[in-house]
N, C-alpha and C. Protein backbone atom coordinates (compact mmCIF):
# COMPACT_ATOMS: atom_id res chain seq x y z
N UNK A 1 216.94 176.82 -19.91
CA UNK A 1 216.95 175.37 -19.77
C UNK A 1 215.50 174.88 -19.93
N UNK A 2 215.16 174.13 -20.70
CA UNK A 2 213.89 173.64 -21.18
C UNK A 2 213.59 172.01 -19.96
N UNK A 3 212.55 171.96 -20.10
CA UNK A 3 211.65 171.11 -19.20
C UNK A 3 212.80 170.01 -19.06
N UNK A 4 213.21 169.08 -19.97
CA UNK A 4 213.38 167.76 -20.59
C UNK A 4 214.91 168.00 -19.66
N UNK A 5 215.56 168.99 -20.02
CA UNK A 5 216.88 169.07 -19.43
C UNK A 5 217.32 169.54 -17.86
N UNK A 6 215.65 170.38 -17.13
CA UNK A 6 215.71 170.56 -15.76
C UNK A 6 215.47 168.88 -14.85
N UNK A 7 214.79 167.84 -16.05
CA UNK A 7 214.30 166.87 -15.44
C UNK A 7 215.94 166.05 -15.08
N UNK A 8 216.35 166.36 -16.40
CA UNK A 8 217.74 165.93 -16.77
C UNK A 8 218.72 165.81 -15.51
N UNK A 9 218.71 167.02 -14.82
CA UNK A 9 219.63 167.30 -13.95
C UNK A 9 218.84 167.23 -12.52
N UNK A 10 217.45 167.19 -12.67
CA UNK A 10 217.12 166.99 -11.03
C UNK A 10 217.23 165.75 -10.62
N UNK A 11 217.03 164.35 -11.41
CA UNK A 11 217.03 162.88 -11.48
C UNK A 11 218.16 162.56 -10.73
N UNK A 12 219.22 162.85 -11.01
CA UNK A 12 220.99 162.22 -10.17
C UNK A 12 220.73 163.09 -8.57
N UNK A 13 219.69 164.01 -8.82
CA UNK A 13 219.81 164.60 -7.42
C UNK A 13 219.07 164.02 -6.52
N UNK A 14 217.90 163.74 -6.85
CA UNK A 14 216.63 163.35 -6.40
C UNK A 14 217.37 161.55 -5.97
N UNK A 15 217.79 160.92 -7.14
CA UNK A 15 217.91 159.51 -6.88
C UNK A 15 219.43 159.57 -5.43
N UNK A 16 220.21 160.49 -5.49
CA UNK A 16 221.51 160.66 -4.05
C UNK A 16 220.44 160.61 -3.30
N UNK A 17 220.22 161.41 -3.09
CA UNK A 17 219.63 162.15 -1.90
C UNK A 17 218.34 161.21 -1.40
N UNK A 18 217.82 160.30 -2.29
CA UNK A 18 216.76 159.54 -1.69
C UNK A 18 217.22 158.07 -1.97
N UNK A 19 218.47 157.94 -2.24
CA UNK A 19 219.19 156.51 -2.36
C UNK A 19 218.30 155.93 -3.42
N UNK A 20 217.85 156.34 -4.35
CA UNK A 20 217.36 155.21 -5.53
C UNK A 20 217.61 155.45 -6.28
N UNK A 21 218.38 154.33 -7.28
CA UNK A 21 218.98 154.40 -8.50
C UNK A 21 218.04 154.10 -9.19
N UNK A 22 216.75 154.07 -9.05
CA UNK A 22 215.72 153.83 -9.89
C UNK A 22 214.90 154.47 -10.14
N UNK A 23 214.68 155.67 -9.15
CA UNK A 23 213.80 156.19 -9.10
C UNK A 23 213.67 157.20 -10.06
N UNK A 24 212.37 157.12 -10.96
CA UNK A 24 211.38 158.14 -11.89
C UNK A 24 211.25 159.30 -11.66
N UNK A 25 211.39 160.26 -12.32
CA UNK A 25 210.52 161.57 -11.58
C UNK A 25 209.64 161.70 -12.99
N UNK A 26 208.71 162.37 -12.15
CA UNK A 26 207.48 162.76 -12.97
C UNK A 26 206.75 163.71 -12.67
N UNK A 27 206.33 164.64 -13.07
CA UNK A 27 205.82 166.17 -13.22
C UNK A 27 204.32 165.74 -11.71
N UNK A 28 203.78 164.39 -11.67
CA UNK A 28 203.10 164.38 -10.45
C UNK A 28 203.32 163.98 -9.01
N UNK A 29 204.87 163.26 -8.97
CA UNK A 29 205.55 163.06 -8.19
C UNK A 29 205.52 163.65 -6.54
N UNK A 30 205.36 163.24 -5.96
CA UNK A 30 205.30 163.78 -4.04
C UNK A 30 206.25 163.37 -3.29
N UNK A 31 206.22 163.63 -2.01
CA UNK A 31 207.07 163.07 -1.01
C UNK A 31 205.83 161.70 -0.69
N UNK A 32 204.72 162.23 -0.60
CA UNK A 32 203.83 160.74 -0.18
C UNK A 32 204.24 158.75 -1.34
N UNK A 33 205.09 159.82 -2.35
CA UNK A 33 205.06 158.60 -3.20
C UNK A 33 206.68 157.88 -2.75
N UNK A 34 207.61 158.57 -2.08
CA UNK A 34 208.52 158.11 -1.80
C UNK A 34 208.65 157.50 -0.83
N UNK A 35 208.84 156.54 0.07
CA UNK A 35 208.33 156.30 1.56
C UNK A 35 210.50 156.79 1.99
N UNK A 36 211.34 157.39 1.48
CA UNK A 36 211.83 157.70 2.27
C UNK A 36 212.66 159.47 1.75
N UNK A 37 211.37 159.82 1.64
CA UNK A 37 211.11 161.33 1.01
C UNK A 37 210.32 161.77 2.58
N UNK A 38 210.94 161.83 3.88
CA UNK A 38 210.43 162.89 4.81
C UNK A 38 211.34 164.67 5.37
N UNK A 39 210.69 164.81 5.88
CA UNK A 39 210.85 166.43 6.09
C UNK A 39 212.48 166.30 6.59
N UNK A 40 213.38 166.05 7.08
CA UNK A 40 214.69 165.83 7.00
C UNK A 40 215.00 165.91 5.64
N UNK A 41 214.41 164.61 4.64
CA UNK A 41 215.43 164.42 3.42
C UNK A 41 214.80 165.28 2.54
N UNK A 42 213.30 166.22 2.71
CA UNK A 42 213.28 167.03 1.60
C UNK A 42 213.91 168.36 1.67
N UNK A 43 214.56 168.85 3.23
CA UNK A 43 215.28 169.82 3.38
C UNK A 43 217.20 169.88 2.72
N UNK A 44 217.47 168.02 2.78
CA UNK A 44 218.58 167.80 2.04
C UNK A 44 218.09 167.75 0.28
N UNK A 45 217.02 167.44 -0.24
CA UNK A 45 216.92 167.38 -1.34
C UNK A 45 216.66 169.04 -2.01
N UNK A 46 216.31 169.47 -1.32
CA UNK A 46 216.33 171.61 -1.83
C UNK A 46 217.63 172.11 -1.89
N UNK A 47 218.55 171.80 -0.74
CA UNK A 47 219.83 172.52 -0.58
C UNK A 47 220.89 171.65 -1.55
N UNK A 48 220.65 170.45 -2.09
CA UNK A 48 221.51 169.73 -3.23
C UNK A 48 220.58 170.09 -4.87
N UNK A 49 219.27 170.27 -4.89
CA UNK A 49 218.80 170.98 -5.98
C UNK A 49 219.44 172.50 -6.43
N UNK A 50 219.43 173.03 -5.34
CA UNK A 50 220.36 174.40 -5.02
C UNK A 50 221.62 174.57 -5.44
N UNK A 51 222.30 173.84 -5.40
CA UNK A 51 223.54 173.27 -5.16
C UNK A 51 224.15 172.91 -6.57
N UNK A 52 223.40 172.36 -7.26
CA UNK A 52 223.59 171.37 -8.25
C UNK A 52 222.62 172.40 -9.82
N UNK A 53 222.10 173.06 -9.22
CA UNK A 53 222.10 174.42 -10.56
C UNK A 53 222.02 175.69 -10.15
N UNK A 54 222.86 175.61 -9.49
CA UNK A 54 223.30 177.19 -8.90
C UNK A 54 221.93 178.61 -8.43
N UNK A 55 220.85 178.04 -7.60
CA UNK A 55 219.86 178.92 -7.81
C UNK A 55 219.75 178.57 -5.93
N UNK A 56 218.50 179.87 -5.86
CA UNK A 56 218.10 179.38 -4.29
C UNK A 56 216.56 180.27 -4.46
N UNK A 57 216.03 178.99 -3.62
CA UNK A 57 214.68 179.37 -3.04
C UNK A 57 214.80 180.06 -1.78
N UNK A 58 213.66 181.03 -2.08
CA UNK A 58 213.43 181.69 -0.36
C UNK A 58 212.36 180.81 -0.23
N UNK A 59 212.32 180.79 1.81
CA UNK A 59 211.23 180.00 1.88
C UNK A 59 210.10 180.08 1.65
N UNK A 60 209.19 181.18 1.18
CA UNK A 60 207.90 181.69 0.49
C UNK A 60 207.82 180.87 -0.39
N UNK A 61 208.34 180.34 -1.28
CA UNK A 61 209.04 179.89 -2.61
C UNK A 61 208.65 178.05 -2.31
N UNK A 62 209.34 178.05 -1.22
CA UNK A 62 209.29 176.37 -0.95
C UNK A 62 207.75 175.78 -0.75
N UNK A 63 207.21 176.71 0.06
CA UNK A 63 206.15 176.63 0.54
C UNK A 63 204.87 176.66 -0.55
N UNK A 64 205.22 177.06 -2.24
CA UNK A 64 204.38 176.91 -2.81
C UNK A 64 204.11 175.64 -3.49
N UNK A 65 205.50 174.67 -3.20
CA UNK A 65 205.65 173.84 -4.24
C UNK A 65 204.93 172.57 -3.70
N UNK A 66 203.97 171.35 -4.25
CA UNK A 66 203.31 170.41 -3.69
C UNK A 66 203.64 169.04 -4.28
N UNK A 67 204.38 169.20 -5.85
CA UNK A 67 205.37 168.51 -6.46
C UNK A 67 205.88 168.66 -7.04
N UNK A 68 206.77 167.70 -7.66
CA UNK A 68 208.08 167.34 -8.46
C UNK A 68 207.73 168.33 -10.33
N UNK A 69 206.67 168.85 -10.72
CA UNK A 69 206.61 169.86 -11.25
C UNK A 69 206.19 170.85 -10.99
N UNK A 70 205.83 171.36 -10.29
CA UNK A 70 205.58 172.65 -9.98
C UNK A 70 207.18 173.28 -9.19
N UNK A 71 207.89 171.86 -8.97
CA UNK A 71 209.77 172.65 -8.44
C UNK A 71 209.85 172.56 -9.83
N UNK A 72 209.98 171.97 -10.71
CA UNK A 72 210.97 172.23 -12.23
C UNK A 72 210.03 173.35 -12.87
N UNK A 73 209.22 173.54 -12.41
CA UNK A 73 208.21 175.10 -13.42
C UNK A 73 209.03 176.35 -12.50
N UNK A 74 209.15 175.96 -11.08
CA UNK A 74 210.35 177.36 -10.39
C UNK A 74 211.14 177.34 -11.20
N UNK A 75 212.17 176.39 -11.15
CA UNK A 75 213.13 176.00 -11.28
C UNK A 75 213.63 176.92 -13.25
N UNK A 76 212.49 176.59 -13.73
CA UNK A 76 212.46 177.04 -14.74
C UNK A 76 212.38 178.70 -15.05
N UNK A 77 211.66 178.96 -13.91
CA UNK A 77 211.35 180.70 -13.79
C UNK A 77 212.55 180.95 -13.13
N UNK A 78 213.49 180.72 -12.11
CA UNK A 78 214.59 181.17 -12.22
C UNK A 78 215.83 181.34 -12.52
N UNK A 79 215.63 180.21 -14.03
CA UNK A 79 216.46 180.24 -14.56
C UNK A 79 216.26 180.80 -15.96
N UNK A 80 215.07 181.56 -16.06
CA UNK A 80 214.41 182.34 -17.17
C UNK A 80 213.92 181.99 -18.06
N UNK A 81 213.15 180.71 -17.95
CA UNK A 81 212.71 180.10 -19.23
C UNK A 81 211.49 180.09 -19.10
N UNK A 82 210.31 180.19 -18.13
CA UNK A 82 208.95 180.65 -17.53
C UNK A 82 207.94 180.68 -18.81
């Protein structure tokens, strides 16, 4: 799965899970840029990323990620496209 199409499928997840039908993602993207992106909804936004392309992070894994690309560059390594 190439960049364009992980963005593809994280967008409907990202916008549930943080109630915005508007909301952008972008490879520099944070929880600081969302004001209702806190530690509750980013633990619901991993387990519906999870969910929604069949993969799972260990928490070592979570703990490296600081944004919205560096999860679709995982995202990408475990789905073998790295």
């Amino acid at each position: 799965m190439d960049s364009a199409a992980i963005y593809e499928k994280l967008t409907p997840v990202f916008r549930d899970v943080l109630d915005d039908d508007a909301l952008e993602l972008t490879p520099a993207l944070t929880a600081k840029d969302v004001d209702e992106w806190d530690s509750l909804t980013h633990v619901r936004l991993i387990l519906s990323v999870e969910k929604a392309l069949g993969i799972h992070f260990a928490t070592a894994e979570l703990a490296q990620f600081e944004n919205v690309g560096q999860l679709a560059d995982m995202i990408a390594d475990k789905l073998g496209d790295a």
